[in-house]
Protein backbone atom coordinates (compact mmCIF):
# COMPACT_ATOMS: atom_id res chain seq x y z
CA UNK A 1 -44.87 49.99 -30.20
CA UNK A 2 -47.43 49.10 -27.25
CA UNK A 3 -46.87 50.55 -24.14
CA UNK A 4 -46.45 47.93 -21.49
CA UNK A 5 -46.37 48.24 -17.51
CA UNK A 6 -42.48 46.88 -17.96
CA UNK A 7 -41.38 49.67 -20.78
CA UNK A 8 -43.30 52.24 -18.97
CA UNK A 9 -41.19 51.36 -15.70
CA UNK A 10 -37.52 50.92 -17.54
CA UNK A 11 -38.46 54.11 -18.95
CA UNK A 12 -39.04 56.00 -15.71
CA UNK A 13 -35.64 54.47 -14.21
CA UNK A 14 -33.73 56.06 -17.19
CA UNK A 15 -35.61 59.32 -17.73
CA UNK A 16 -37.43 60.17 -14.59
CA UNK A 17 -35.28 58.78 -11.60
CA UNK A 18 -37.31 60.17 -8.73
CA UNK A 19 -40.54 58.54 -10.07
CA UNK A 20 -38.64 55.32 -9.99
CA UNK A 21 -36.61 55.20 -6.48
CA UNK A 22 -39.71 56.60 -4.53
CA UNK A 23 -41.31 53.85 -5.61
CA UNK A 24 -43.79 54.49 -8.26
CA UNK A 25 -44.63 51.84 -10.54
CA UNK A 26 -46.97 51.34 -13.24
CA UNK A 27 -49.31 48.16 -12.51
CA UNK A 28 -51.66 47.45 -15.71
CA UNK A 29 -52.12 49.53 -18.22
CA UNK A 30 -54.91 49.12 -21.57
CA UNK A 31 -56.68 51.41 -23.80
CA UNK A 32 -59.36 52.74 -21.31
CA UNK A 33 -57.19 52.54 -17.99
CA UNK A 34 -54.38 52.78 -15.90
CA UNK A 35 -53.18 51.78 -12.72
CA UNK A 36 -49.70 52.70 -10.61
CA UNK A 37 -49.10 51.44 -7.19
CA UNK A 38 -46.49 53.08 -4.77
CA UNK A 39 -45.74 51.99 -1.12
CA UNK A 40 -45.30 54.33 2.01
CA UNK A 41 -41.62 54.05 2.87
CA UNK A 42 -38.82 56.12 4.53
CA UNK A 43 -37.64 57.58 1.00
CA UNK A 44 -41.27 58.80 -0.13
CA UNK A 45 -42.55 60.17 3.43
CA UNK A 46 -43.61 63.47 4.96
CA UNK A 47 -42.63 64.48 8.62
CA UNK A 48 -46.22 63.40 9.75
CA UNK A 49 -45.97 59.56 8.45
CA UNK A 50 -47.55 59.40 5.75
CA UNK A 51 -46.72 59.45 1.74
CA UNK A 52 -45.54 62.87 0.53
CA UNK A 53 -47.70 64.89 -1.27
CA UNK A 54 -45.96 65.17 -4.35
CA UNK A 55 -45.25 61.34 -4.33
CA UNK A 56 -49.30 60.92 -4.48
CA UNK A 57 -48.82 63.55 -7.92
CA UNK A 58 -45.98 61.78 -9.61
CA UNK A 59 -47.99 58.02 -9.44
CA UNK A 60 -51.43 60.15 -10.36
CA UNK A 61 -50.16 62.18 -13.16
CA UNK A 62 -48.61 58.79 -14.18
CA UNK A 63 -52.33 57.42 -14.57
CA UNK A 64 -53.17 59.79 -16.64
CA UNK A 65 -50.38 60.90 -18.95
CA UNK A 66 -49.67 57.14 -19.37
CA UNK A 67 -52.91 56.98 -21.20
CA UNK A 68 -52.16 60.01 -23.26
CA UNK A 69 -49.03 58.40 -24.19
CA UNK A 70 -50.08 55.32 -25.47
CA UNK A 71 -53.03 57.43 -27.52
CA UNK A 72 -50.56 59.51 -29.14
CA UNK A 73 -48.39 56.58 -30.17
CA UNK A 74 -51.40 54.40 -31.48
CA UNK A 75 -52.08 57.76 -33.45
CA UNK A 76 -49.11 57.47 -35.71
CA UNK A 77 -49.19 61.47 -35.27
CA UNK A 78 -46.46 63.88 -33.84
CA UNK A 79 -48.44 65.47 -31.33
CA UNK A 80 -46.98 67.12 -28.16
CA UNK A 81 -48.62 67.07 -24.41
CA UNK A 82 -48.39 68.87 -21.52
CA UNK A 83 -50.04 69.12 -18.03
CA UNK A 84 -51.52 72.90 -17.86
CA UNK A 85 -53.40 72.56 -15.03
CA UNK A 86 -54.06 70.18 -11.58
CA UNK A 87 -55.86 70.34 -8.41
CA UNK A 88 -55.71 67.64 -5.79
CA UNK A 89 -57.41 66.77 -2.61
CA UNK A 90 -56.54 64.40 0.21
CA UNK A 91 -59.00 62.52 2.65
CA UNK A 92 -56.90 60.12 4.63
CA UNK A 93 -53.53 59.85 5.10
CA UNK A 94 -51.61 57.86 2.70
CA UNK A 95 -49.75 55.31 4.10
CA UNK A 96 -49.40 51.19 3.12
CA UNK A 97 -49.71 50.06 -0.22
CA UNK A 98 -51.78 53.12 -2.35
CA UNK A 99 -53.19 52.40 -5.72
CA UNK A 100 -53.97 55.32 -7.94
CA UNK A 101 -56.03 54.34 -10.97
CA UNK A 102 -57.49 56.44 -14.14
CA UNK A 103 -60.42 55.13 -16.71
CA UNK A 104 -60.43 58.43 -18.79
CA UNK A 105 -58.38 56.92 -21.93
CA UNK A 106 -62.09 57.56 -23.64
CA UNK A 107 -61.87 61.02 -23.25
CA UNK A 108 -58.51 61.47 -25.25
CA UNK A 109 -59.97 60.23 -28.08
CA UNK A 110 -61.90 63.23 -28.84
CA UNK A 111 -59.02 65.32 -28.12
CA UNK A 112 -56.32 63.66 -30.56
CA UNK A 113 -59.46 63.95 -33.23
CA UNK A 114 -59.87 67.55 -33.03
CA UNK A 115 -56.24 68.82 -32.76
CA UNK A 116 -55.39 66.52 -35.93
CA UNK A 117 -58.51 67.37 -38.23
CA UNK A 118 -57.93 71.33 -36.85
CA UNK A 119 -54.33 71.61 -35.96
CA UNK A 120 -55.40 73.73 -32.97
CA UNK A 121 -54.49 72.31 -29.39
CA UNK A 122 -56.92 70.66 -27.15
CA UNK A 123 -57.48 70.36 -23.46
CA UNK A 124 -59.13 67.31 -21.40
CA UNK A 125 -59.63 66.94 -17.63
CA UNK A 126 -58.39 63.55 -16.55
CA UNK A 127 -58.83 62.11 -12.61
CA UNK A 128 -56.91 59.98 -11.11
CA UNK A 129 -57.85 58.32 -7.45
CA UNK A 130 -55.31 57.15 -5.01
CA UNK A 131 -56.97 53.97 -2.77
CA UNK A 132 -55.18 52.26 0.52
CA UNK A 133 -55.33 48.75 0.72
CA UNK A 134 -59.20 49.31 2.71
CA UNK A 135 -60.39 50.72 -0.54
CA UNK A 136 -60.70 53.89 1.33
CA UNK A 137 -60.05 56.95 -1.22
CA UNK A 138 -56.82 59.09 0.33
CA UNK A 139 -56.42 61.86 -2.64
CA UNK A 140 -58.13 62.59 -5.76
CA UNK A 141 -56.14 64.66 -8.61
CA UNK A 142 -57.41 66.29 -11.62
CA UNK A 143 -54.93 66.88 -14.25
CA UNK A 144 -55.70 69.16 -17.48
CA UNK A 145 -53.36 67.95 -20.68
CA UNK A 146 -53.48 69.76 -23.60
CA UNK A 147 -52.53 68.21 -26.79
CA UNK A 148 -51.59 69.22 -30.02
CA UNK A 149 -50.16 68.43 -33.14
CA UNK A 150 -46.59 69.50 -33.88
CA UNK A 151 -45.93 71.76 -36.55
CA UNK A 152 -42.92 70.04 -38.94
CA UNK A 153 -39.92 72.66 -39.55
């Protein structure tokens, strides 16, 4: 089954609530790239006006494990993911209409190679770049998944 913006988005209201009622919502989404906009508003602020940290991480790591997703399901594979490791940086605050966007769906293909011809697990570094509606950049994250096959009991 392809992942969709739409599936992605019913998913989140089911299974992760606070993705979906601050907001966050995936926009397009293909083999190379994905994009997730998410609007300043009362329910997603910080005392200083401006988007919430950890608002900017759930639509970024969205980007990216979006992507990872969709690679594991086109896989036919049972392989498992996880973030191990992120860093972030902000540069403006967040506030409007703030589009974070990933094009590192090439990079998992190498990944989802290695742990299925090995069996070991695998790490990538994905980035994901939040963008106001100026096109100014107002956080970067970096998100390490590691991916490997499951092990049938």
């Amino acid at each position: 089954m392809k992942l969709t913006p739409s599936k992605i988005n019913t998913f989140n209201f089911f299974k992760l609530p606070s993705v979906f009622f601050t907001g966050v919502r995936v926009k397009t989404i293909d083999n190379n790239a994905c994009t997730v906009k998410v609007k300043h508003r009362w329910i997603n602020q910080n005392p200083f006006k401006s988007m919430f940290w950890a608002v900017q991480g759930m639509a970024a790591e969205l980007t990216t494990g979006a992507l990872v997703l969709a690679k594991i399901r086109s896989s036919g594979k049972n392989i498992s993911m996880l973030v191990s490791n992120n860093n972030a940086t902000f540069t403006k605050k967040a506030t409007g209409k703030i589009t974070f966007t990933c094009k590192d769906g090439h990079l998992i293909d190498e990944a989802l190679k290695q742990t299925i011809a090995t069996g070991e697990g695998q790490t990538l570094w994905m980035q994901s770049i939040g963008t106001n509606q100026d096109g100014v950049i107002v956080s970067t994250f970096n998100f390490e998944w590691s991916v490997k096959v499951k092990n049938k009991k």
